[in-house]
Protein backbone atom coordinates (compact mmCIF):
# COMPACT_ATOMS: atom_id res chain seq x y z
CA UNK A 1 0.00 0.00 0.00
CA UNK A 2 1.18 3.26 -0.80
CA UNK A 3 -0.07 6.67 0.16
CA UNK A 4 -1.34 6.97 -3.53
CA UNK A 5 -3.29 4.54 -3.28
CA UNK A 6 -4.40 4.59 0.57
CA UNK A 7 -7.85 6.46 0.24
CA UNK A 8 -9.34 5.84 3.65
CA UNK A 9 -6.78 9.06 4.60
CA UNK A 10 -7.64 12.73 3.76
CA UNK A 11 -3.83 13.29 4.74
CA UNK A 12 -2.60 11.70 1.61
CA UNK A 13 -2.01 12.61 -1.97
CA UNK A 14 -5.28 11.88 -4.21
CA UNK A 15 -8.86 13.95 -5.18
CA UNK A 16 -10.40 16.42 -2.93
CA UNK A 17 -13.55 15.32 -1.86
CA UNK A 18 -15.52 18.17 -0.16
CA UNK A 19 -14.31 21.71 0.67
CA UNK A 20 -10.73 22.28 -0.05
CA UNK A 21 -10.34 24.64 2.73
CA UNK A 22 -11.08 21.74 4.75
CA UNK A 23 -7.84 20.68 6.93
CA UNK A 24 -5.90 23.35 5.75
CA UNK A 25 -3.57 24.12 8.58
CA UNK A 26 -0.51 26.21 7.71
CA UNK A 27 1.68 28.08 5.20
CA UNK A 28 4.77 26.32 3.79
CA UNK A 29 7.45 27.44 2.02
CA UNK A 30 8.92 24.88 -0.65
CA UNK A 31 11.75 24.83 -2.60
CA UNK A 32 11.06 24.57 -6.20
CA UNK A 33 11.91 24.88 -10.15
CA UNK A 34 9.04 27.44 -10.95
CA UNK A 35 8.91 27.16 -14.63
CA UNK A 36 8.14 30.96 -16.37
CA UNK A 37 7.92 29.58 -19.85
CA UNK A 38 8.11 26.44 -21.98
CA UNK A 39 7.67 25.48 -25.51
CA UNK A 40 7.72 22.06 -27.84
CA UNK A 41 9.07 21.40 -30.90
CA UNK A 42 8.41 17.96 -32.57
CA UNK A 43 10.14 17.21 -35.86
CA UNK A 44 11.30 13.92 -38.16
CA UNK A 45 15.07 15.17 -38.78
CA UNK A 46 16.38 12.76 -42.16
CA UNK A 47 20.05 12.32 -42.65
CA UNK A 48 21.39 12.51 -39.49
CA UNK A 49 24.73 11.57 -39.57
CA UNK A 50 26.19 9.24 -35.99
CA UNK A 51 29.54 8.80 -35.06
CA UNK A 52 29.65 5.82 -33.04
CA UNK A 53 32.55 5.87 -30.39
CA UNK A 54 32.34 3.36 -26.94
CA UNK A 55 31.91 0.12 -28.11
CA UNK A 56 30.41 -2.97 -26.47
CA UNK A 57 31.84 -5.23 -27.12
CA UNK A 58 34.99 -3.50 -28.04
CA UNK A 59 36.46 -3.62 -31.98
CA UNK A 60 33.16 -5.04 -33.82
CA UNK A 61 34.09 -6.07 -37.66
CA UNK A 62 32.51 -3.88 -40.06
CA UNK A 63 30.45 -3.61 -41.94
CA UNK A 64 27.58 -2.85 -39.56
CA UNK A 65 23.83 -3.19 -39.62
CA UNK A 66 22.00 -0.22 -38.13
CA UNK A 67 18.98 -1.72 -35.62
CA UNK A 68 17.82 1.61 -33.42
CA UNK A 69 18.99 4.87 -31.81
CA UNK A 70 17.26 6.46 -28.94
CA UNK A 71 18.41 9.78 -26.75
CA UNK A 72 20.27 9.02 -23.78
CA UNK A 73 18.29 10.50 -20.36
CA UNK A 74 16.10 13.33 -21.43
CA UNK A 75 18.60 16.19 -20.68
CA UNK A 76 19.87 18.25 -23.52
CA UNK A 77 23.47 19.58 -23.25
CA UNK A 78 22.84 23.40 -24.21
CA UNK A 79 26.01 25.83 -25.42
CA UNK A 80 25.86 28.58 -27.13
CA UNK A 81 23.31 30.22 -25.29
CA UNK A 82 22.29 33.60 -26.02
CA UNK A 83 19.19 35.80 -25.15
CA UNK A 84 18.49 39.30 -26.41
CA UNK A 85 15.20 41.21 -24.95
CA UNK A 86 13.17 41.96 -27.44
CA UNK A 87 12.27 46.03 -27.58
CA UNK A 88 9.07 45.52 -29.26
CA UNK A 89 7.20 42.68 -27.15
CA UNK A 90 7.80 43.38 -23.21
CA UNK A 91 9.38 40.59 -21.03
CA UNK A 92 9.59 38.38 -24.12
CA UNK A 93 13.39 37.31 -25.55
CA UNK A 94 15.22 35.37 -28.61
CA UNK A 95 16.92 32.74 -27.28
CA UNK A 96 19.66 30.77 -29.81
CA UNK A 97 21.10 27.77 -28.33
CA UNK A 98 22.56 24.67 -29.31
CA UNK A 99 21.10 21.67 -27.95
CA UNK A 100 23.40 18.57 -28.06
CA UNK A 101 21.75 15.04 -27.34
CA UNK A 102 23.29 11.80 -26.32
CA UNK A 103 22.35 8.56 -28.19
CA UNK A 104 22.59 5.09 -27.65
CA UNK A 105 22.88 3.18 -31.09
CA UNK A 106 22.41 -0.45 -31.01
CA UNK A 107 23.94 -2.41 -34.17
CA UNK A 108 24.99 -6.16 -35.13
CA UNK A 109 28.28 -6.84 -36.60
CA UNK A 110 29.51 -8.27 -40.03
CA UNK A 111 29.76 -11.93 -37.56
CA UNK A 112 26.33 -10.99 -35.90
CA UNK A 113 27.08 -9.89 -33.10
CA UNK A 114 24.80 -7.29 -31.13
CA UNK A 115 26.80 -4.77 -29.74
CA UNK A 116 26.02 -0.93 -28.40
CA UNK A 117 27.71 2.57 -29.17
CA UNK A 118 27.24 5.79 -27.74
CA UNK A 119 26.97 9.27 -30.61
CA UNK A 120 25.55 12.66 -30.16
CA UNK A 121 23.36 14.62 -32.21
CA UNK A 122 22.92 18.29 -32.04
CA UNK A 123 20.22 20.94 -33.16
CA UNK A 124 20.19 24.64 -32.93
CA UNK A 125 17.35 26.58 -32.09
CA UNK A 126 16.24 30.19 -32.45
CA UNK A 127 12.34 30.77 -30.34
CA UNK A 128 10.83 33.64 -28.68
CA UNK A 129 10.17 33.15 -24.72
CA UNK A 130 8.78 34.74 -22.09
CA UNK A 131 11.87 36.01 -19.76
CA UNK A 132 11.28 37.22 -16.44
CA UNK A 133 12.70 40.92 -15.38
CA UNK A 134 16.45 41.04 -14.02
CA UNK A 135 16.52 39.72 -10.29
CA UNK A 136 19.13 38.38 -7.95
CA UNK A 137 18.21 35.09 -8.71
CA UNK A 138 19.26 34.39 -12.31
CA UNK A 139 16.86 32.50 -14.50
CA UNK A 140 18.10 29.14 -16.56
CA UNK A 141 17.33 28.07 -19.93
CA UNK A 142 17.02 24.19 -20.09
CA UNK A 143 15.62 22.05 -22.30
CA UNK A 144 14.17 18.00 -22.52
CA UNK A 145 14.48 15.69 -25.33
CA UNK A 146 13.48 12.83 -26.47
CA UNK A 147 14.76 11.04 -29.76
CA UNK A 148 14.55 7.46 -31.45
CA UNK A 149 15.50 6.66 -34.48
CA UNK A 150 14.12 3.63 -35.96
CA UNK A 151 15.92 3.42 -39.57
CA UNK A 152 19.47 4.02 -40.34
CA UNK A 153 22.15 3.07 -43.17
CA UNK A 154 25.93 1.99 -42.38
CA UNK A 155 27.43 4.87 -44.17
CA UNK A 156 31.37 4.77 -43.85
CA UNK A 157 33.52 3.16 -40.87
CA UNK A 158 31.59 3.50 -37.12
CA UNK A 159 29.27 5.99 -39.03
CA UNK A 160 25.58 5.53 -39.36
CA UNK A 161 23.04 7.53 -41.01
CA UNK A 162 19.65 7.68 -39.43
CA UNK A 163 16.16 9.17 -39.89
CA UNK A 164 14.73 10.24 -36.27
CA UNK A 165 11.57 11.72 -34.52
CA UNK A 166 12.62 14.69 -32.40
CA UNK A 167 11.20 16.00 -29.44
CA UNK A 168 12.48 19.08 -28.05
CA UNK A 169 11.11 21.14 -24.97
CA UNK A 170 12.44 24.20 -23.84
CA UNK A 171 12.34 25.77 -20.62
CA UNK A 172 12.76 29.10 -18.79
CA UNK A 173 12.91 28.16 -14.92
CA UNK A 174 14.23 29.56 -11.65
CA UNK A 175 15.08 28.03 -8.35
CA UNK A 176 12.44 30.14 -6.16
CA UNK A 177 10.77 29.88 -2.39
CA UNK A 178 6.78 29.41 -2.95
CA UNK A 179 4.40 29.80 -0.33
CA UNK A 180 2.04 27.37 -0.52
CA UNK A 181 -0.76 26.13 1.51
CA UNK A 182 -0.43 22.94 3.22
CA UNK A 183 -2.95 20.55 5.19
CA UNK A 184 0.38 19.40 6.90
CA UNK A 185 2.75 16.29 6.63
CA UNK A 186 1.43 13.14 4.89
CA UNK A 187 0.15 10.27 6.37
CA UNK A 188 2.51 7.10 5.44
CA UNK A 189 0.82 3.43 5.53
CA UNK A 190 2.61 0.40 5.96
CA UNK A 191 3.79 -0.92 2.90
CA UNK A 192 2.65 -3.60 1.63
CA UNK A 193 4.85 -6.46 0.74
CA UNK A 194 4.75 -8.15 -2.59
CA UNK A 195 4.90 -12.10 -1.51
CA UNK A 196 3.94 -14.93 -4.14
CA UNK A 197 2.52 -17.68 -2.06
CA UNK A 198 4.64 -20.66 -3.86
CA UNK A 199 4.39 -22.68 -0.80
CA UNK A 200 0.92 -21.94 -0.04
CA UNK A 201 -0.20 -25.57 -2.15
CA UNK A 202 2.45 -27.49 -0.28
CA UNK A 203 2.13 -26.39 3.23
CA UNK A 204 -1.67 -27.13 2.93
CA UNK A 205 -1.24 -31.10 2.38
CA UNK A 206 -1.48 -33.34 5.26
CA UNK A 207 1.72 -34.30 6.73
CA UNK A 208 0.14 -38.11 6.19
CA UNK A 209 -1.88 -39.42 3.52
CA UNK A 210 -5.61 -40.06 4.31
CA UNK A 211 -6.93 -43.41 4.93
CA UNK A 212 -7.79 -45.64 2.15
């Protein structure tokens, strides 16, 4: 059982049922990644060219034969990072970055065998955000990704060339104190162990067999 699930407490996660004011109790303040702006771009990228480097197993014989590619965690590495106010729309910026991606490419051999490399991709994008006024606190720009790649060619040596779906999100966010309201600390059940009863048809038999 977990407090998700345990609905017989109103001092756990879940619906509101009622007045909300009900059990409120105090004001907390919480540390948290308040997000000021945010945006999605989605796009099937064709001819995207991986170098493969960190093999396992080490020195595969080539040729080899391209099976997937998919992003690596779903944290971009941004550089190149500029953002420029824009006179004409208040609080609102161009932000340029480029937004490199990890991959994981996962290949057979010219002897068949399946073996894994690591590559990198990288994009650059130019967006208008929202941009908070100057403060101490500095804002970030991050973004989240999400790629796969599903077909690919064996181009050259440890070189693939792949079509991929592209998922980029990026983010304006700030580390920031909120002030929240709070119906207190959470009520924790026991947890319920996960058991699979594979004795349970043994230890019910007799210790002796029944007359006959």
């Amino acid at each position: 059982m977990s407090f998700f699930t345990n609905n017989a407490s109103d001092r756990c996660p879940g619906r509101i049922n009622g007045n909300p004011v009900n059990g409120l109790c105090e004001k907390v303040c919480v540390e948290a990644e308040k997000v000021f702006d945010a945006c999605i771009r989605q796009t099937q990228e064709e001819g995207i060219t991986l170098a493969l480097t960190g093999f396992n197993p080490a020195n595969p014989v080539y040729p080899l034969t391209f099976l997937s590619a998919r992003s690596i965690g779903n944290e971009g590495v941004l550089t190149n990072v500029t953002v420029d106010r824009l006179p004409d729309r208040e609080r609102f910026g161009r932000v340029q970055a480029t937004v490199t991606v990890p991959m994981e490419v996962i290949y057979t051999d010219a002897n068949g065998v399946r073996g894994t490399a690591t590559s990198s991709v990288s994009f650059d994008v130019d967006i208008v955000m929202y941009i908070p006024e100057p403060s101490i606190i500095p804002y970030k720009i991050n973004s989240v990704v999400s790629i796969v790649a599903p077909e690919g060619i064996y181009t050259d040596t440890a070189t693939f060339t792949v079509s991929c779906c592209v998922t980029i999100i990026m983010k304006v966010v700030m580390t920031v104190e909120l002030l929240l309201p709070s119906y207190g600390y959470a009520t924790l059940p026991q947890c319920q162990e996960y058991t699979q009863e594979v004795c349970s048809g043994f230890f019910d038999l007799p210790i002796y067999p029944g007359n006959t």
